[in-house]
C-alpha atoms as a PDB file:
ATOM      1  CA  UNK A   1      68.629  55.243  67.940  1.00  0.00           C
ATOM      2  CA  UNK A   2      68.815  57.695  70.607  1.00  0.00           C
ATOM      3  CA  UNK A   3      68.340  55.050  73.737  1.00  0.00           C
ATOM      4  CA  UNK A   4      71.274  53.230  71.687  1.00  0.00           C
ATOM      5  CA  UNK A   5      73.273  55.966  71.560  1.00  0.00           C
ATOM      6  CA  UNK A   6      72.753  56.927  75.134  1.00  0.00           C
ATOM      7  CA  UNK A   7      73.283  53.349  76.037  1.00  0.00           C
ATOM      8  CA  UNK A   8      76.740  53.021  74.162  1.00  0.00           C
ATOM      9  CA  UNK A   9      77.972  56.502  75.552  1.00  0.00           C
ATOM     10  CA  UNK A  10      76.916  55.407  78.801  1.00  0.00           C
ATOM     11  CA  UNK A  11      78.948  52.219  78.576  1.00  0.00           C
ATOM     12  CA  UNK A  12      81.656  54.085  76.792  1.00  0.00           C
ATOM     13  CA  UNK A  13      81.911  56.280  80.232  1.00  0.00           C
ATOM     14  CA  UNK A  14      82.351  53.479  81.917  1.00  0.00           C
ATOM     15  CA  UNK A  15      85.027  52.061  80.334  1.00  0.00           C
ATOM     16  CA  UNK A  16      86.903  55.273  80.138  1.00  0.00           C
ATOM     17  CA  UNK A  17      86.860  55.515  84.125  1.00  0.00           C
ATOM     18  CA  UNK A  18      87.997  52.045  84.504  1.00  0.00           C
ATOM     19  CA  UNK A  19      91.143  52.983  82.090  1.00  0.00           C
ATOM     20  CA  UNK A  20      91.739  55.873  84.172  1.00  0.00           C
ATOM     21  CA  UNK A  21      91.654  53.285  87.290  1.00  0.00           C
ATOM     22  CA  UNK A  22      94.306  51.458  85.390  1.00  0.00           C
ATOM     23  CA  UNK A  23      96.628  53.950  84.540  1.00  0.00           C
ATOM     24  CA  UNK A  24      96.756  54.952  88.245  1.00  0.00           C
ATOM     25  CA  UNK A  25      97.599  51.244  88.818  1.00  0.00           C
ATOM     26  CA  UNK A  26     100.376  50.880  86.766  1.00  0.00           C
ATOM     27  CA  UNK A  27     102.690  53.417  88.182  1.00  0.00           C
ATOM     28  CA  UNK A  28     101.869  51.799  92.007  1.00  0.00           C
ATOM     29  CA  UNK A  29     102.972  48.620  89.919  1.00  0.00           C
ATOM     30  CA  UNK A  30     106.258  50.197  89.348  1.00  0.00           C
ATOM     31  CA  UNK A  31     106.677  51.513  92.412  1.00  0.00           C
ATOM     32  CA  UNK A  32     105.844  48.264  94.611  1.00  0.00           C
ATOM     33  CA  UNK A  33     107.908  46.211  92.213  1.00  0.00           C
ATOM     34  CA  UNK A  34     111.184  48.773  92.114  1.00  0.00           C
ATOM     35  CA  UNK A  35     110.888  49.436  95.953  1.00  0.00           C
ATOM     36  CA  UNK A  36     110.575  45.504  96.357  1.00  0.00           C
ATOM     37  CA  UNK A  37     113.786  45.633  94.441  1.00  0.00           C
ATOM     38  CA  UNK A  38     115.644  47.546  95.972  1.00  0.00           C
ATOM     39  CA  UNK A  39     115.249  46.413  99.496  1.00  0.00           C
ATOM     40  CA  UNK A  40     116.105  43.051  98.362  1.00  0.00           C
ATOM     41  CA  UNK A  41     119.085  43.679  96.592  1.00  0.00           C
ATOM     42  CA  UNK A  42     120.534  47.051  98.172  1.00  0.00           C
ATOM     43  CA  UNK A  43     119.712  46.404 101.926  1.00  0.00           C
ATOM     44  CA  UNK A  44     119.446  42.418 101.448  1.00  0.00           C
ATOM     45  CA  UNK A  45     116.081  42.796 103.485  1.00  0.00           C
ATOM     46  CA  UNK A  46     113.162  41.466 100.658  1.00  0.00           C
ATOM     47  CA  UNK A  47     109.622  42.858 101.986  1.00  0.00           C
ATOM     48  CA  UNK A  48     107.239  40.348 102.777  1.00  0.00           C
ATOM     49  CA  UNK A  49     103.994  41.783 100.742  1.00  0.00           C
ATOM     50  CA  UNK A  50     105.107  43.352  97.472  1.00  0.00           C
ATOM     51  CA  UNK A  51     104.651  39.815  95.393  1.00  0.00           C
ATOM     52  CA  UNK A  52     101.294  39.354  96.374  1.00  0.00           C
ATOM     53  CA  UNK A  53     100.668  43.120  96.135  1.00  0.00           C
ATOM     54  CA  UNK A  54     102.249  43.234  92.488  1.00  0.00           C
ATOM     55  CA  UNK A  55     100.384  40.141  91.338  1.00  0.00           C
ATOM     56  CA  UNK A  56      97.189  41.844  92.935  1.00  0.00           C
ATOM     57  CA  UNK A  57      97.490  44.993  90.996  1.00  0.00           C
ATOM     58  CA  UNK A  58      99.059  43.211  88.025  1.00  0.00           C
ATOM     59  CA  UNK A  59      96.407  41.647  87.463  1.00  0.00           C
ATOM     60  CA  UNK A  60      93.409  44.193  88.535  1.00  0.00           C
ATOM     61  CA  UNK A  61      95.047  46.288  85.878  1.00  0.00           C
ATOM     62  CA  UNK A  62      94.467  43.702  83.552  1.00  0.00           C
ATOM     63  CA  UNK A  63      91.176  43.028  84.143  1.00  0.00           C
ATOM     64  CA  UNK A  64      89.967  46.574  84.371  1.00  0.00           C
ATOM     65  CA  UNK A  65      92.066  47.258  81.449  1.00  0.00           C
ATOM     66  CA  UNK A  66      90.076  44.943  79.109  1.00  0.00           C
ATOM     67  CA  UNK A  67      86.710  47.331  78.723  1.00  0.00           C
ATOM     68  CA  UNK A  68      88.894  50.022  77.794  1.00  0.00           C
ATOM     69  CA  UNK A  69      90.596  48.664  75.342  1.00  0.00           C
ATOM     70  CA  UNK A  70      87.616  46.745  73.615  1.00  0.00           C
ATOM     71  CA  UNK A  71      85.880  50.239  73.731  1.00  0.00           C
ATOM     72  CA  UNK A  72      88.723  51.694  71.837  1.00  0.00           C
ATOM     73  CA  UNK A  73      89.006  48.669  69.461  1.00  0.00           C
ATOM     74  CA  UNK A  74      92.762  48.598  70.658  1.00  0.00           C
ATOM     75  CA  UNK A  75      92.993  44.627  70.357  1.00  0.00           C
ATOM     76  CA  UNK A  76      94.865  42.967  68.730  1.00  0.00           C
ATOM     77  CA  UNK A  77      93.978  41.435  65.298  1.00  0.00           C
ATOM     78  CA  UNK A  78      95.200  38.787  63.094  1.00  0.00           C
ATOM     79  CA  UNK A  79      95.306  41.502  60.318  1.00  0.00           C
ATOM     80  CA  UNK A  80      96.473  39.370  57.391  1.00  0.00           C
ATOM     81  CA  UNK A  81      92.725  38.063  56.388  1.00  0.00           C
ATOM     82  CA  UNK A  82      90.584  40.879  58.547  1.00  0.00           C
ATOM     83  CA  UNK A  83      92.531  44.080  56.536  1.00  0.00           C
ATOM     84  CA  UNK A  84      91.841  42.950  53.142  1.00  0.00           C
ATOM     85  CA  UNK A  85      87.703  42.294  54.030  1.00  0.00           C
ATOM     86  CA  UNK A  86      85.344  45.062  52.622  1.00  0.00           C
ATOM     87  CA  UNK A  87      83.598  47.037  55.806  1.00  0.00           C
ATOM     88  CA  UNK A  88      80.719  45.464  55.978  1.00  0.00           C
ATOM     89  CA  UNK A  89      82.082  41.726  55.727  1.00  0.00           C
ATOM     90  CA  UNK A  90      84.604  43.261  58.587  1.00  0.00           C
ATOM     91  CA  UNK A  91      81.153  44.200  60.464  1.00  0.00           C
ATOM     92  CA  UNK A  92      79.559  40.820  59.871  1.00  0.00           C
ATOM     93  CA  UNK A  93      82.465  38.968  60.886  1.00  0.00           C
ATOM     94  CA  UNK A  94      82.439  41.304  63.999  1.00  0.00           C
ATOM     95  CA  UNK A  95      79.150  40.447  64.889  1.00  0.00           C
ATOM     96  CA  UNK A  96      79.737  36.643  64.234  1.00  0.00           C
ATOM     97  CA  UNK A  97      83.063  36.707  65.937  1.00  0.00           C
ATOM     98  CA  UNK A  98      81.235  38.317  68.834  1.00  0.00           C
ATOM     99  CA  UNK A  99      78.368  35.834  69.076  1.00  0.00           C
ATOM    100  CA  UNK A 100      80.022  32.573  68.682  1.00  0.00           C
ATOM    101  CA  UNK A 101      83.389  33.269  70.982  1.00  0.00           C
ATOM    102  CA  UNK A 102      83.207  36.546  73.021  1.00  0.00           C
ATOM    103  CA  UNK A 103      79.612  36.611  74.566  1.00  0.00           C
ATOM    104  CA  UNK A 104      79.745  32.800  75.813  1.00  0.00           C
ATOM    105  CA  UNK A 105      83.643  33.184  76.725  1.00  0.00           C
ATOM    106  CA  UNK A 106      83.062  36.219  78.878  1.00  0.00           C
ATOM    107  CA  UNK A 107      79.894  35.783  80.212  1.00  0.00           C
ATOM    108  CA  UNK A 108      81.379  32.369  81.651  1.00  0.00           C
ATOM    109  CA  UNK A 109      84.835  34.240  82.639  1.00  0.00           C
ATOM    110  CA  UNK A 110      82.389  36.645  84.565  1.00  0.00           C
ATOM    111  CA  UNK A 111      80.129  34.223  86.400  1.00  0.00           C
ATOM    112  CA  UNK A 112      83.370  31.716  87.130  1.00  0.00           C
ATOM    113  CA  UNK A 113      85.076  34.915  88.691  1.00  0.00           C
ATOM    114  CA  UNK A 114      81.951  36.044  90.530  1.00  0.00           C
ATOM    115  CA  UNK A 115      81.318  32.324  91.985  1.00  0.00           C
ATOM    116  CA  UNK A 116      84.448  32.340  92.926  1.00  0.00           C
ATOM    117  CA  UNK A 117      84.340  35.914  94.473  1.00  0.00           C
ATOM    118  CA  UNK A 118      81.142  35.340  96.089  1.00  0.00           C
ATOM    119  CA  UNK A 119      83.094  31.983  97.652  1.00  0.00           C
ATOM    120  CA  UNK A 120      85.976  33.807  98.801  1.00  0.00           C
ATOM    121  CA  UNK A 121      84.122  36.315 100.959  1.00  0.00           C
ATOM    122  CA  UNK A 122      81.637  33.779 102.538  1.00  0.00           C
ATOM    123  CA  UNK A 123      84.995  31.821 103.522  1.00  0.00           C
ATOM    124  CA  UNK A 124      87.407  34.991 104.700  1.00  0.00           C
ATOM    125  CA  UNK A 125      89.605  33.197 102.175  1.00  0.00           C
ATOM    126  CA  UNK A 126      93.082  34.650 102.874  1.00  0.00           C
ATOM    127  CA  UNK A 127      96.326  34.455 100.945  1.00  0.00           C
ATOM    128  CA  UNK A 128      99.145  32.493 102.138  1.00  0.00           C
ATOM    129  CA  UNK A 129     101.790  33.114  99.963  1.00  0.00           C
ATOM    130  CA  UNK A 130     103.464  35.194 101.799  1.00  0.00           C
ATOM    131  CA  UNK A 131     103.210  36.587 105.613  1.00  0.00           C
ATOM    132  CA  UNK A 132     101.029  39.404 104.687  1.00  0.00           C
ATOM    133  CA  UNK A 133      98.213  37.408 104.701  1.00  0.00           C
ATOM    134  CA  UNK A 134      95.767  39.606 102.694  1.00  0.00           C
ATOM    135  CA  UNK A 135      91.735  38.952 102.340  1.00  0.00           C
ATOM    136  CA  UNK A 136      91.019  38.436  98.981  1.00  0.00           C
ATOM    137  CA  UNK A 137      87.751  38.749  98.406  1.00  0.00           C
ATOM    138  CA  UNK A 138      87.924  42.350  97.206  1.00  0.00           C
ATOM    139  CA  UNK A 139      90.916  42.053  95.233  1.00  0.00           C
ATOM    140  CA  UNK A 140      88.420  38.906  93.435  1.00  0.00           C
ATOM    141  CA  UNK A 141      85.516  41.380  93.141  1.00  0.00           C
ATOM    142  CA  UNK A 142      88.113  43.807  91.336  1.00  0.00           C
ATOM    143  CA  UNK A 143      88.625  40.937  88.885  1.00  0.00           C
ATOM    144  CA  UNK A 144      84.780  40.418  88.211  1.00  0.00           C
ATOM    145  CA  UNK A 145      84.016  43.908  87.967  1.00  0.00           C
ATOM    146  CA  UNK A 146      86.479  44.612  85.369  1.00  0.00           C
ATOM    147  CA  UNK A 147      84.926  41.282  83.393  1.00  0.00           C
ATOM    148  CA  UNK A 148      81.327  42.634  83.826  1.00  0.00           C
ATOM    149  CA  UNK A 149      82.499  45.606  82.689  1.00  0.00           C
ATOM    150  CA  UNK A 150      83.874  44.355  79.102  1.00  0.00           C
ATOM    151  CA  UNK A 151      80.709  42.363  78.865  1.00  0.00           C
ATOM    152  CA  UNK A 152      79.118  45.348  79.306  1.00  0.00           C
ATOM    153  CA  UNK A 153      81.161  46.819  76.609  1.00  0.00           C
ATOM    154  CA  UNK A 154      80.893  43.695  74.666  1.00  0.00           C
ATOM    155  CA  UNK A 155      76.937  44.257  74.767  1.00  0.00           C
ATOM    156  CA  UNK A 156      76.949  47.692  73.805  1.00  0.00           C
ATOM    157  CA  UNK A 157      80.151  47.642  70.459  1.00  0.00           C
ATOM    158  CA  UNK A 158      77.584  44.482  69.872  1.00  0.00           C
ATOM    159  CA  UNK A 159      74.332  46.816  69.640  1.00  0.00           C
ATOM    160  CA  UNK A 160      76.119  49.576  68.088  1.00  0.00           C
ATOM    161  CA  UNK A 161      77.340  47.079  65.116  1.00  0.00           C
ATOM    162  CA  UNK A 162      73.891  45.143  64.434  1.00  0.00           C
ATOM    163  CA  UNK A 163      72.718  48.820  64.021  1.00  0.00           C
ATOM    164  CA  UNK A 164      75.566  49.778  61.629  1.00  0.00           C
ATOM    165  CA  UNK A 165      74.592  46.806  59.660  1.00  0.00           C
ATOM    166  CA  UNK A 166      71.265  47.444  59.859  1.00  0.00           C
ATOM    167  CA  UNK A 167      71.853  50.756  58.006  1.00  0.00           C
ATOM    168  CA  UNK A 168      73.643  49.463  55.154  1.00  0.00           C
ATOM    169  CA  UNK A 169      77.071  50.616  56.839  1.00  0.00           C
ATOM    170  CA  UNK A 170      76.343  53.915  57.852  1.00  0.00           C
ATOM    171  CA  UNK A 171      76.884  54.496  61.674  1.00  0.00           C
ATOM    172  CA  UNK A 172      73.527  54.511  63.059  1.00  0.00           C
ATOM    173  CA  UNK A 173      74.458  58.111  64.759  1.00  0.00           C
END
């Protein structure tokens, strides 16, 4: 239990930092978005990089947003069947639930995204919908890494509920 343990902390670290990446993110959101704003509307002169900028951070906040909150269990849930289970049938349907939809969704989410990462910096793919013209191939690998990182997660809440089971209920530490 104790490489489990060190395992799921370990993961758990992980996750934290990428929430703390996020919540950096989202006030450069605001900013890029308000300043976008008011340069269009105030001064009538509209910048020509904070929509691809926005969108880039929109959604690499997203992304690295999603091991966080599966670490915290901060999902949402379809409460009206899942609240009135007993624990453990919650922690078998977990572990079902898990199997059948979130390991083969993610995992294909996460190679997709890292094919098409991998793609986009063999090419120099650049945007073009704007005049900026950014690279994307790191703003791709952002995407990736935050989808490797809640399979990561994914592996380790996985672990750490077989092991709950596994003990009748009792967290294994």
């Amino acid at each position: 239990m104790t490489v489990l343990k060190k395992f799921y902390n370990g993961v758990g670290l992980l996750s934290e930092w990428s929430g703390r990446v996020v919540s950096v993110a989202i006030p450069a959101l605001v900013v890029v978005i308000t300043f976008d704003v008011f340069m269009r509307y105030v001064f009538n002169n509209p910048t020509n990089w904070a929509y691809e900028l926005s969108y880039m951070l929109g959604t690499a906040t997203i992304s690295l947003g999603l091991p966080y909150v599966h670490y915290h269990a901060s999902h949402i849930r379809v409460d009206i069947i899942y609240s009135r289970l007993a624990p453990m049938a919650k922690l078998v349907l977990d572990i079902l639930l898990t199997l059948l939809l979130f390991f083969p969704l993610v995992f294909m989410w996460t190679k997709t995204f890292g094919a098409n990462a991998w793609q986009s910096f063999l090419t120099h793919e650049t945007s073009y919908d704007s005049l900026w013209y950014p690279v994307l191939w790191p703003f791709k690998t952002i995407i990736v890494l935050g989808f490797f990182l809640l399979l990561l997660q994914g592996i380790a809440t996985f672990a750490r509920d077989v092991a709950t089971l596994a003990r009748g209920g009792r967290t294994p530490w």
